[in-house]
C-alpha atoms as a PDB file:
ATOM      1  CA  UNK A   1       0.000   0.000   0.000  1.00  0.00           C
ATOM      2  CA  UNK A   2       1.837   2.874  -0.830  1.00  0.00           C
ATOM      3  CA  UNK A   3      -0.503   5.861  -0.166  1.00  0.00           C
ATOM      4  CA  UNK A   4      -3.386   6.047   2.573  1.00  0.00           C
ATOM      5  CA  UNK A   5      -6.141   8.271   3.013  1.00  0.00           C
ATOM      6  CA  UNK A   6      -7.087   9.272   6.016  1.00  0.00           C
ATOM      7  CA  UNK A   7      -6.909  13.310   7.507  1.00  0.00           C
ATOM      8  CA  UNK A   8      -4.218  12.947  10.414  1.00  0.00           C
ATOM      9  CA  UNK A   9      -3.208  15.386  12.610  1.00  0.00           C
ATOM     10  CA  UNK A  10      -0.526  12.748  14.248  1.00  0.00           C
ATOM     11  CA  UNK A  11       1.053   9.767  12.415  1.00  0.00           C
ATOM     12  CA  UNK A  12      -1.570   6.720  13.275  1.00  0.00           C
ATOM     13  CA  UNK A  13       0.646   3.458  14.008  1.00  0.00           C
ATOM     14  CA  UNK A  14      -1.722   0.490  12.675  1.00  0.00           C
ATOM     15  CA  UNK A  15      -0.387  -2.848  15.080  1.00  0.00           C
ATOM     16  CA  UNK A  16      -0.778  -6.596  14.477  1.00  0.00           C
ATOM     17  CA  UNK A  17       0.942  -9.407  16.942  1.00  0.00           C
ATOM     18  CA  UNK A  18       1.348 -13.288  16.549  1.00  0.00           C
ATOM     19  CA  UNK A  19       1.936 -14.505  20.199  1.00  0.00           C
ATOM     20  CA  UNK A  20       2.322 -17.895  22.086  1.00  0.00           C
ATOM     21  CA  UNK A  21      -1.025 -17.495  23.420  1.00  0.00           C
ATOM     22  CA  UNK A  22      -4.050 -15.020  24.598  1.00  0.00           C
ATOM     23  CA  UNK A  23      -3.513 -14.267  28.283  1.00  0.00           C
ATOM     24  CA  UNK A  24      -2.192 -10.903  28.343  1.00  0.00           C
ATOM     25  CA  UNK A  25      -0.637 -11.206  31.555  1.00  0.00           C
ATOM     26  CA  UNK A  26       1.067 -15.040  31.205  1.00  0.00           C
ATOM     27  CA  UNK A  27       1.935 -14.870  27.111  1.00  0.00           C
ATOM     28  CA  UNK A  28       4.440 -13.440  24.899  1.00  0.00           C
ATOM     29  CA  UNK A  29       4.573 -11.776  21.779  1.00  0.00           C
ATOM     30  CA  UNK A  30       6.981 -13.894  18.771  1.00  0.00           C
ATOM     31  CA  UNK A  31       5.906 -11.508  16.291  1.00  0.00           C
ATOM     32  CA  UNK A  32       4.659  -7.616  15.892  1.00  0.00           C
ATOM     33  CA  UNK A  33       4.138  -5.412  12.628  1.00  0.00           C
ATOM     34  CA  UNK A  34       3.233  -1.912  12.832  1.00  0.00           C
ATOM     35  CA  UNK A  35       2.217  -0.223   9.615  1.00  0.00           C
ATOM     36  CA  UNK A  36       2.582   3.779  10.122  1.00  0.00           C
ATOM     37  CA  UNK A  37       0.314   5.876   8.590  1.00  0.00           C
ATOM     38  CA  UNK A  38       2.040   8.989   8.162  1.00  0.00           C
ATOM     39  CA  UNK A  39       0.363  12.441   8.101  1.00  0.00           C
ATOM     40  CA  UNK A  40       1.368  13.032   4.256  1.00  0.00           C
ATOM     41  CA  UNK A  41      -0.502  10.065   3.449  1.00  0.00           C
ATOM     42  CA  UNK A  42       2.917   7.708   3.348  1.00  0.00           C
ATOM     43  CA  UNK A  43       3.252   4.311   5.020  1.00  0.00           C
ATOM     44  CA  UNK A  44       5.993   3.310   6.931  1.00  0.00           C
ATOM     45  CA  UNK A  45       5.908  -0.689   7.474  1.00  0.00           C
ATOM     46  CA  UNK A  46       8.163  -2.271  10.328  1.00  0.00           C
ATOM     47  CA  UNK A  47       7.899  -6.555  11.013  1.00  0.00           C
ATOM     48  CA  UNK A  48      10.000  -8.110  13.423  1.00  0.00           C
ATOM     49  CA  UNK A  49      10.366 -11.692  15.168  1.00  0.00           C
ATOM     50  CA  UNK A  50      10.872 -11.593  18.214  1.00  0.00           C
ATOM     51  CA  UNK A  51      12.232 -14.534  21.099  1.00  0.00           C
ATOM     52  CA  UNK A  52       9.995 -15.047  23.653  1.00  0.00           C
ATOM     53  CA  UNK A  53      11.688 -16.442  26.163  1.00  0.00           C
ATOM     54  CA  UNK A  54       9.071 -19.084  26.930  1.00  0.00           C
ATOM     55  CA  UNK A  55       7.560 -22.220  24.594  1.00  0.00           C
ATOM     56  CA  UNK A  56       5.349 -21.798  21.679  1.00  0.00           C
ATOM     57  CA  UNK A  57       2.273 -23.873  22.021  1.00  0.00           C
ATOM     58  CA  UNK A  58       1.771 -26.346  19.282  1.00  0.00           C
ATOM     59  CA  UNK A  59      -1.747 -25.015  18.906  1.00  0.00           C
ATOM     60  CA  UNK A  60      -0.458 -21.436  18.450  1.00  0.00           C
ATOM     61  CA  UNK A  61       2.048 -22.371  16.247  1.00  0.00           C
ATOM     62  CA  UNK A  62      -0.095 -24.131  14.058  1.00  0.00           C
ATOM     63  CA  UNK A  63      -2.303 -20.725  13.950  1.00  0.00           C
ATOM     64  CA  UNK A  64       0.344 -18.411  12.533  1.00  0.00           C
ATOM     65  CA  UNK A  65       3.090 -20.981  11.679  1.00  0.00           C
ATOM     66  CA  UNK A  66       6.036 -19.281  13.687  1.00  0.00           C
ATOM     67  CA  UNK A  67       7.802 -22.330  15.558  1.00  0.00           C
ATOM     68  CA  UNK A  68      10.330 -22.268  18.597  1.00  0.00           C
ATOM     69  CA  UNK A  69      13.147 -22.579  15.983  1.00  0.00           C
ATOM     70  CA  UNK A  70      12.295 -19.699  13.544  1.00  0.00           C
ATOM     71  CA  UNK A  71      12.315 -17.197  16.664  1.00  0.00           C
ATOM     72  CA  UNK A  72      15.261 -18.848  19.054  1.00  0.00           C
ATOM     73  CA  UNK A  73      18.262 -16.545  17.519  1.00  0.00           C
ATOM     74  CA  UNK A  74      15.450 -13.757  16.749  1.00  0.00           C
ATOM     75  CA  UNK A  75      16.073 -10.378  19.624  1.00  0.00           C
ATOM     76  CA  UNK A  76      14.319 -10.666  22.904  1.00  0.00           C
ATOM     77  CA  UNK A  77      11.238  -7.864  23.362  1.00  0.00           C
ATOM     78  CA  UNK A  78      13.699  -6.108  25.837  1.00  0.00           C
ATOM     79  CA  UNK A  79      16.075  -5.738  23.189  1.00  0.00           C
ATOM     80  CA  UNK A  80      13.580  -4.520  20.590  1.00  0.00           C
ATOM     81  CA  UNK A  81      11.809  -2.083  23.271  1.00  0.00           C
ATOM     82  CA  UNK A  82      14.220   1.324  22.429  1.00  0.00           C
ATOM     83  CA  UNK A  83      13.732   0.986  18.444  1.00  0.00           C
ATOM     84  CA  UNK A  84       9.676   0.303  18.863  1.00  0.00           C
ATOM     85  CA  UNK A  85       9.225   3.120  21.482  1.00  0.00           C
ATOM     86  CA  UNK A  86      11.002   5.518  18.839  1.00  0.00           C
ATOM     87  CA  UNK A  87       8.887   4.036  16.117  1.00  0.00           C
ATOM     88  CA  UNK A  88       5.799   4.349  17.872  1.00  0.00           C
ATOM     89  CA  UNK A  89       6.687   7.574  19.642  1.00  0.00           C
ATOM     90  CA  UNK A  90       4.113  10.352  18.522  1.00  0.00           C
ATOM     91  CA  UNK A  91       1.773   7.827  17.312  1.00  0.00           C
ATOM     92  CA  UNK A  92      -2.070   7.196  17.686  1.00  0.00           C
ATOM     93  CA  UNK A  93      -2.641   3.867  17.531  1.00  0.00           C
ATOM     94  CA  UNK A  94      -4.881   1.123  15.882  1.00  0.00           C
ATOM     95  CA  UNK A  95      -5.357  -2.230  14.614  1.00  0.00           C
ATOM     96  CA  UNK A  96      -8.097  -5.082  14.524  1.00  0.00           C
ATOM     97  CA  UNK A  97      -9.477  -6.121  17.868  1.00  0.00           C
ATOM     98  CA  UNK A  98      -6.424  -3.839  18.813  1.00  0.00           C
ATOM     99  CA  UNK A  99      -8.202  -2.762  22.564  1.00  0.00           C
ATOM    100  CA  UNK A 100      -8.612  -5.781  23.278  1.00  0.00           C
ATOM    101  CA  UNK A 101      -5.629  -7.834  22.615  1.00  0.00           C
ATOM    102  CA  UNK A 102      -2.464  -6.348  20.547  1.00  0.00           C
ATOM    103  CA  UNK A 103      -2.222  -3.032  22.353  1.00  0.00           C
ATOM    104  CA  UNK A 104      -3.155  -4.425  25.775  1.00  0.00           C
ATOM    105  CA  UNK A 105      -0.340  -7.224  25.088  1.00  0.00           C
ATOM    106  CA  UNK A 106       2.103  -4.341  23.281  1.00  0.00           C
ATOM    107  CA  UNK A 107       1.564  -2.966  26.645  1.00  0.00           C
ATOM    108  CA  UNK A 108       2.001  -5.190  28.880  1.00  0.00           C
ATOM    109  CA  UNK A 109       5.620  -6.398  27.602  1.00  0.00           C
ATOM    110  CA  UNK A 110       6.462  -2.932  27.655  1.00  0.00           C
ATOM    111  CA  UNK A 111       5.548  -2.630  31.505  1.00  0.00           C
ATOM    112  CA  UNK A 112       7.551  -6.020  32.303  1.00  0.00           C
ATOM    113  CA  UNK A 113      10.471  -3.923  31.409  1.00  0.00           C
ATOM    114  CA  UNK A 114      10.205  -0.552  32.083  1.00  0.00           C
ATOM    115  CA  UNK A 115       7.377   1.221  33.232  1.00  0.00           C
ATOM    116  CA  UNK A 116       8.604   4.524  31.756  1.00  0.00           C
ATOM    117  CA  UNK A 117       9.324   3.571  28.370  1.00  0.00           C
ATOM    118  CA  UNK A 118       6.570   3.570  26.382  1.00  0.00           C
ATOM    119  CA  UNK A 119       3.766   6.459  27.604  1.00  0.00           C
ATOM    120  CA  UNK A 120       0.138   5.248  26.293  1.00  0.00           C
ATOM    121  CA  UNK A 121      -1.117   8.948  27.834  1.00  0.00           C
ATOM    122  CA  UNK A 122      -2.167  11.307  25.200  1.00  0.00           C
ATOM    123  CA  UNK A 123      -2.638   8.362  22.317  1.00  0.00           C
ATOM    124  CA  UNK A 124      -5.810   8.107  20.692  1.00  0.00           C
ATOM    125  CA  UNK A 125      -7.086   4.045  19.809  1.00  0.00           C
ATOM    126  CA  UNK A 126      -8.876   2.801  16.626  1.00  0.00           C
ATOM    127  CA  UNK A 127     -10.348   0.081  16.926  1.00  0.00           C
ATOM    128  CA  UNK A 128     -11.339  -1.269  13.031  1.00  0.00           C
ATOM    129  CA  UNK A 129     -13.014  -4.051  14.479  1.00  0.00           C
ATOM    130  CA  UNK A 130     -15.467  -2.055  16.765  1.00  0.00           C
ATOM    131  CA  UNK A 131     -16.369  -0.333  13.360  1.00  0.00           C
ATOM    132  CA  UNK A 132     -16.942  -3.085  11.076  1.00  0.00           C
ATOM    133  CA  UNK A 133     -19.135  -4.826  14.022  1.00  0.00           C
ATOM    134  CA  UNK A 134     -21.270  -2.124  14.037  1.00  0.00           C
ATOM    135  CA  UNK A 135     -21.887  -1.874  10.730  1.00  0.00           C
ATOM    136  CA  UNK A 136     -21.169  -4.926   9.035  1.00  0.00           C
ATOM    137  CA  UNK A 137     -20.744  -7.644  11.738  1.00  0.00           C
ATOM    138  CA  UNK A 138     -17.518 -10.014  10.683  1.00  0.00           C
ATOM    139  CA  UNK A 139     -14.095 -11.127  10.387  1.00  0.00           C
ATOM    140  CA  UNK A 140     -10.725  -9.313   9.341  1.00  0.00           C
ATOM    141  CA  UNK A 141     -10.865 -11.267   6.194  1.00  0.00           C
ATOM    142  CA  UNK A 142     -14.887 -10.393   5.541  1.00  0.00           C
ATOM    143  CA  UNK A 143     -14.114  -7.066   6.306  1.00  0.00           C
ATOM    144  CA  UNK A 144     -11.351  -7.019   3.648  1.00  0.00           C
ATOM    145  CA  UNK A 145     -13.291  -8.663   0.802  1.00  0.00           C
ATOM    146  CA  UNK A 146     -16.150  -6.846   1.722  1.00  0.00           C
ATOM    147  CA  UNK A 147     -14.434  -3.187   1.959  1.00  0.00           C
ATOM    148  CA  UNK A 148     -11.278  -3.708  -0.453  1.00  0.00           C
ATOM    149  CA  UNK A 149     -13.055  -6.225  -2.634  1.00  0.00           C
ATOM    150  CA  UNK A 150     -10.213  -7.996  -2.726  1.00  0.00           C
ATOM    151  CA  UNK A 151      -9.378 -11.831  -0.980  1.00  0.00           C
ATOM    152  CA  UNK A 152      -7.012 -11.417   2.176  1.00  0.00           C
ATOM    153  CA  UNK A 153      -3.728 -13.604   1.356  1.00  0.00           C
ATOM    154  CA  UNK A 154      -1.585 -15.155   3.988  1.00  0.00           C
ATOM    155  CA  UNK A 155      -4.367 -14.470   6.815  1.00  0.00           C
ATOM    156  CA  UNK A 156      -2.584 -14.414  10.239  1.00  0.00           C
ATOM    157  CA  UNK A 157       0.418 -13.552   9.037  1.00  0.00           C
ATOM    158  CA  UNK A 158       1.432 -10.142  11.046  1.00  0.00           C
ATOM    159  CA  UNK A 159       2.176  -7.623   8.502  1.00  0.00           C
ATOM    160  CA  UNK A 160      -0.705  -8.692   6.207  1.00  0.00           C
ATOM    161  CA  UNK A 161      -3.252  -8.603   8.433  1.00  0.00           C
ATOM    162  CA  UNK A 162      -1.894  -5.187   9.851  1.00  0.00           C
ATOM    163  CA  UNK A 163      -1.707  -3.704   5.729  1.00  0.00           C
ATOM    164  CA  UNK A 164      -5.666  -5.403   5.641  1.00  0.00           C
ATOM    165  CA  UNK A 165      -6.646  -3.428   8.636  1.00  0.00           C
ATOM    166  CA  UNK A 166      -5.132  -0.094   7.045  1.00  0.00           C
ATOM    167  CA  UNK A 167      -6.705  -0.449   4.046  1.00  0.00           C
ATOM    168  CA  UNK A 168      -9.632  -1.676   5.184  1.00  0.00           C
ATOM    169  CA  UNK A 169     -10.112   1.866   7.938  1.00  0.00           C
ATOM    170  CA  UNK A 170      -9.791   3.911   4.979  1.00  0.00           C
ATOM    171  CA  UNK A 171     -12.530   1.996   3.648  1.00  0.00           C
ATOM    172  CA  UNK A 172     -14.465   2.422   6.330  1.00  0.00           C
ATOM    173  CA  UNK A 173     -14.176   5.768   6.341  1.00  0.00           C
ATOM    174  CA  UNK A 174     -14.972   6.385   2.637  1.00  0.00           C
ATOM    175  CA  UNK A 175     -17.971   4.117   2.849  1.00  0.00           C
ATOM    176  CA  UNK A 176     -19.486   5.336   6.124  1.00  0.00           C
ATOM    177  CA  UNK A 177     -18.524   8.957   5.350  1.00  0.00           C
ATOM    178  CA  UNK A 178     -22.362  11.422   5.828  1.00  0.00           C
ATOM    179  CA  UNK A 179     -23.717   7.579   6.931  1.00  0.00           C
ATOM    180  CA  UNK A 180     -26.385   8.278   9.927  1.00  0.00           C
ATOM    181  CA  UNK A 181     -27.534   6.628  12.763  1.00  0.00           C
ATOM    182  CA  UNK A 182     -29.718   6.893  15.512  1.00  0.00           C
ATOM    183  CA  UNK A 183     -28.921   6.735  19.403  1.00  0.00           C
ATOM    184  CA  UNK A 184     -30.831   5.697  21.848  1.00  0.00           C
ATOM    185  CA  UNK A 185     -32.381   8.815  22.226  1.00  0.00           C
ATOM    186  CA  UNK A 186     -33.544   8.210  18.828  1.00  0.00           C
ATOM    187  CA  UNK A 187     -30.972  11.219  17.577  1.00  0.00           C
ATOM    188  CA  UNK A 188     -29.345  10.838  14.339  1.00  0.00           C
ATOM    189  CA  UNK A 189     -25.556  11.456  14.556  1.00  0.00           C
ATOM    190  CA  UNK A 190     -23.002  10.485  11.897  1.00  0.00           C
ATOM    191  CA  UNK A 191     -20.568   7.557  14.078  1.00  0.00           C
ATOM    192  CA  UNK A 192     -17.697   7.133  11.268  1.00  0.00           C
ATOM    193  CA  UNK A 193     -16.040  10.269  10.282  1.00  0.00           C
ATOM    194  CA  UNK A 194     -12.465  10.903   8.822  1.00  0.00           C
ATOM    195  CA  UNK A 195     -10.995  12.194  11.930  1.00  0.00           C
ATOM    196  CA  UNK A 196      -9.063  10.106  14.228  1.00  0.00           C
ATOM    197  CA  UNK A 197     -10.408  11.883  17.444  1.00  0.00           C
ATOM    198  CA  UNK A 198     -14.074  10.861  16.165  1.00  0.00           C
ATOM    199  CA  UNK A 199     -13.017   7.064  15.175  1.00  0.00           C
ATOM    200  CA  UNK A 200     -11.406   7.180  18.778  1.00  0.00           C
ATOM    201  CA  UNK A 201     -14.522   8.351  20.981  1.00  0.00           C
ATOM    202  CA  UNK A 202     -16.563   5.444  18.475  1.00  0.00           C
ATOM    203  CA  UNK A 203     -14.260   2.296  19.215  1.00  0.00           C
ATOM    204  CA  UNK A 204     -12.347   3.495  22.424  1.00  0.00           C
ATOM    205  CA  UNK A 205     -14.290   5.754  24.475  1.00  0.00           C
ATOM    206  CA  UNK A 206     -15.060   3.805  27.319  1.00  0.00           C
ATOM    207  CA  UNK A 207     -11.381   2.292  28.174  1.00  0.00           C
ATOM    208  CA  UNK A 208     -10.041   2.843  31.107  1.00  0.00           C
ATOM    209  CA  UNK A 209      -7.560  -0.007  31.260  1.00  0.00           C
ATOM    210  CA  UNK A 210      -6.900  -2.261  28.009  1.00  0.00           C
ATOM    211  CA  UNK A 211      -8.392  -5.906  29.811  1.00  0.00           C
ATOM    212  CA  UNK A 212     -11.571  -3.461  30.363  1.00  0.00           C
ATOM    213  CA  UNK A 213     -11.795  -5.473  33.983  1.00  0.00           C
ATOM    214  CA  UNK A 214     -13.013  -1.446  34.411  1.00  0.00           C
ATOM    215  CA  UNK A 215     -15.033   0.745  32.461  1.00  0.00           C
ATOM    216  CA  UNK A 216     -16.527   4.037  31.970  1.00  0.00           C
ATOM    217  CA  UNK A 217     -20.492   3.709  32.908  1.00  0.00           C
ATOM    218  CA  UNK A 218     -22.786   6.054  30.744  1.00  0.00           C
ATOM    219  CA  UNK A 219     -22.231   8.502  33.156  1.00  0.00           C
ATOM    220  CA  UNK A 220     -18.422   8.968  33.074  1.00  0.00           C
ATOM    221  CA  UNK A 221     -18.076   7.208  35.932  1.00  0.00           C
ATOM    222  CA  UNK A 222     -15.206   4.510  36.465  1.00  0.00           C
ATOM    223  CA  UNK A 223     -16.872   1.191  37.677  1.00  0.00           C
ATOM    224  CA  UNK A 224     -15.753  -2.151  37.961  1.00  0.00           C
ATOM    225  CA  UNK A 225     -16.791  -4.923  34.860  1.00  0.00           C
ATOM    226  CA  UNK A 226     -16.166  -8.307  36.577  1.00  0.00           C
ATOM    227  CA  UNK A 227     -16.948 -10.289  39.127  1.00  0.00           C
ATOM    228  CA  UNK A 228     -19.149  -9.229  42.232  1.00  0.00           C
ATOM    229  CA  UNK A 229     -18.280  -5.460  42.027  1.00  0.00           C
ATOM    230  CA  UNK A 230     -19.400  -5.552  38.275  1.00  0.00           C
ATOM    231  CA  UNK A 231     -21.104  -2.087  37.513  1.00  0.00           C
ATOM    232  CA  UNK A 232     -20.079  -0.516  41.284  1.00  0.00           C
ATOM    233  CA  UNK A 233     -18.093   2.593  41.310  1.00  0.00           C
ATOM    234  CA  UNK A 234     -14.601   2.052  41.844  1.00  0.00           C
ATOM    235  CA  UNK A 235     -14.112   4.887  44.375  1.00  0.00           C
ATOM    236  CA  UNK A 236     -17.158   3.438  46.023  1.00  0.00           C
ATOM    237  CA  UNK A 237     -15.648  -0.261  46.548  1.00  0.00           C
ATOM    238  CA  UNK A 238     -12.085   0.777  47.564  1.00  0.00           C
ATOM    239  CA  UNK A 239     -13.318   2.817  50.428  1.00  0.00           C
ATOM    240  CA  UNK A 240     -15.811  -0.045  51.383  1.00  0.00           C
ATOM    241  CA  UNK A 241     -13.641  -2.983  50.930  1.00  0.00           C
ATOM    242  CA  UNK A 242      -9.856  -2.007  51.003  1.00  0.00           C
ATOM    243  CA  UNK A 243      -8.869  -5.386  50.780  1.00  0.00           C
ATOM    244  CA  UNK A 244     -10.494  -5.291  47.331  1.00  0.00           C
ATOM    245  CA  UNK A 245      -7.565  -3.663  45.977  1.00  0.00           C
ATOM    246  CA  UNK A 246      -4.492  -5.639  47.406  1.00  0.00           C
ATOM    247  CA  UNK A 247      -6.636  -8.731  45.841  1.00  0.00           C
ATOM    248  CA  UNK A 248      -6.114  -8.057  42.927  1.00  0.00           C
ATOM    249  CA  UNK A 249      -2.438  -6.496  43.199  1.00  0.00           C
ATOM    250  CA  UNK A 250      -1.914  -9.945  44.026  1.00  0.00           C
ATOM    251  CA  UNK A 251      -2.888 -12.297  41.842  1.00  0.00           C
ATOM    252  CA  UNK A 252      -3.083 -12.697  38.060  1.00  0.00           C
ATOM    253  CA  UNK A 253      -4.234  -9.190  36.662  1.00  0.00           C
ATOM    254  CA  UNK A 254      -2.619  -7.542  34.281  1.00  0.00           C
ATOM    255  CA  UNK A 255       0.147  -5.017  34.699  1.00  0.00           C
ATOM    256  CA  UNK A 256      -1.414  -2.102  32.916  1.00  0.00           C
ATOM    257  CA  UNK A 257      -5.099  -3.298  34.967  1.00  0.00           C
ATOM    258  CA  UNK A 258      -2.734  -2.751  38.582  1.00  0.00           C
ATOM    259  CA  UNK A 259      -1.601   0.169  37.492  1.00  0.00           C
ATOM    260  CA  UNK A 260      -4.699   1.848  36.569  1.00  0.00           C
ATOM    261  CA  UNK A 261      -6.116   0.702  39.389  1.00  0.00           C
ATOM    262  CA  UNK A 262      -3.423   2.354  41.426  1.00  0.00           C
ATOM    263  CA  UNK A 263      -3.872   5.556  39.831  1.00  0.00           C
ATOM    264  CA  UNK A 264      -7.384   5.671  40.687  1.00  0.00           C
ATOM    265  CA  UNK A 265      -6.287   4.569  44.613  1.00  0.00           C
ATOM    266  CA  UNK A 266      -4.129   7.304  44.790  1.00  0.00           C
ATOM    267  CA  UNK A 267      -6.114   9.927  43.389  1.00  0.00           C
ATOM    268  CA  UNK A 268      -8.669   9.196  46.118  1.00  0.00           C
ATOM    269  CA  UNK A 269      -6.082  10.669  48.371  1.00  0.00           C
ATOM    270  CA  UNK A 270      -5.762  13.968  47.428  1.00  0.00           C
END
C-alpha cells in the first residue's frame, strides 16, 4: 500500500501481533508489525520476530506458523523495546481487535520492562473491528473482501493482516462517510467520520484499562466490569472494601489493569 487516506493530525501506528497465546498477563509476543500511517498520506511498514523467552504452544504455532526454531536466535522484546518506542513515539494507535488484545499485550511487555518507556497517555485508539461490528458484523478477512473487494492472502500472518486493517479503515471511512444513525435517544448522529479523534470516541471511548476489567459507565463514571463489584463505582468499593484492591495487586491481573487501578487509589487521596 503505498498511499493512505485518512486526515491525520498525528502519524496513526496500525499494530498486528502473533503470540504464544491469549492471556495478556502469562503470554508473549513472537511476532509484531506496525504499519505507520504517516500524516502526508505515506506508510511506513516495520515486522520483526521476536524470542519469547518461553515455549510456543503447538496449537499457536499451528495458527500463525512461527515455531520455537524460527524465533530462538530472533532479539528478545527487551532488546527490541528502544527501536519500537522511537517508532511508535508520537503515534495514535490502531489495529483489529487492537483494545482488546495487541495493544493491551504491546503494553504489557512494555511494563515487564520498564514502566517509563513507552507512555500510552495522550494516544488516541482505533479500533477497526469495533467499526466493522457495528456496521457490518464479521471477520478481518470479511471485512477485507467486503471493503477492499479484494481476498485477504496469507491471513494471520502479522504484517498482512496489519496492511488489511489499514486499508480496510480507509474503507471504512470512505464508505461510512455522511452515513447516519440513531442513538438511543432516537438522535441521528453520523458515528464514522475521517478524523481520528471521532473514530477514537466510536471504538475506544469507554477504556479505562486495556483488559476493560473497568469501564466508563454512561455517566463517566469509572466502575468495575467483573466479578461481584461488576457495575459498582470504583471509588465506592475501595473505600468499602480495602482489601479489594491488594486482591487483585496480588494475583493474576494484568500489569497495565494494577496500574490503573493504582492511579485511581491514589487519586482518592488527594
Amino acid at each position: 500500500m503505498e498511499k493512505h487516506t485518512l486526515k491525520l493530525k498525528k502519524p496513526l501506528a496500525f499494530i498486528d501481533l502473533e503470540t504464544t497465546g491469549i492471556n495478556i498477563s502469562k503470554d508473549r509476543i513472537v511476532e509484531i508489525s506496525i504499519a505507520k500511517a504517516n500524516i502526508d498520506g505515506t506508510v511506513e511498514v516495520k515486522t520483526k520476530r521476536i524470542n519469547p523467552t518461553i515455549p510456543i504452544p503447538l496449537e499457536s504455532s499451528l495458527i500463525h506458523g512461527i515455531y520455537d526454531e524460527d524465533v530462538k536466535d530472533e532479539p528478545t522484546f527487551k532488546q527490541l523495546a528502544k527501536s519500537l518506542s522511537q517508532f511508535l513515539d508520537g503515534c495514535d494507535l490502531a489495529g483489529f481487535n487492537s483494545n482488546r488484545f495487541d495493544i493491551p499485550m504491546l503494553v504489557e511487555e512494555f511494563l515487564r520492562i520498564d514502566t517509563g518507556i513507552f507512555e500510552i497517555k495522550n494516544r488516541k485508539f482505533v479500533d477497526a473491528q469495533r467499526i466493522f461490528h457495528l456496521m457490518e458484523p464479521r471477520t478481518l478477512g470479511a471485512a477485507y473482501k467486503f471493503y477492499c473487494k479484494k481476498s485477504l492472502e496469507n491471513a494471520h500472518s502479522a504484517e498482512a493482516d496489519t496492511l488489511a486493517t489499514l486499508e480496510v479503515v480507509c474503507a471504512q471511512v470512505e464508505m461510512y462517510q455522511g452515513v447516519k444513525l440513531k442513538n438511543e435517544k432516537g438522535e441521528e448522529y453520523e458515528p464514522v467520520q475521517n478524523d481520528v479523534a471521532v473514530l477514537h470516541q466510536l471504538t475506544s471511548n469507554n477504556l479505562v484499562d486495556f483488559a476493560q476489567r473497568m469501564i466508563l459507565n454512561s455517566k463517566g463514571e469509572v466502575v468495575f466490569n467483573f466479578g461481584k463489584n461488576t457495575g459498582k463505582k470504583v471509588t465506592e468499593v475501595l473505600t468499602k472494601e480495602p482489601q479489594y484492591y491488594d486482591w487483585i495487586i496480588n494475583n493474576d491481573f494484568p500489569l497495565d489493569t494494577k496500574r490503573k487501578l493504582t492511579e485511581i487509589k491514589l487519586g482518592m487521596k488527594k
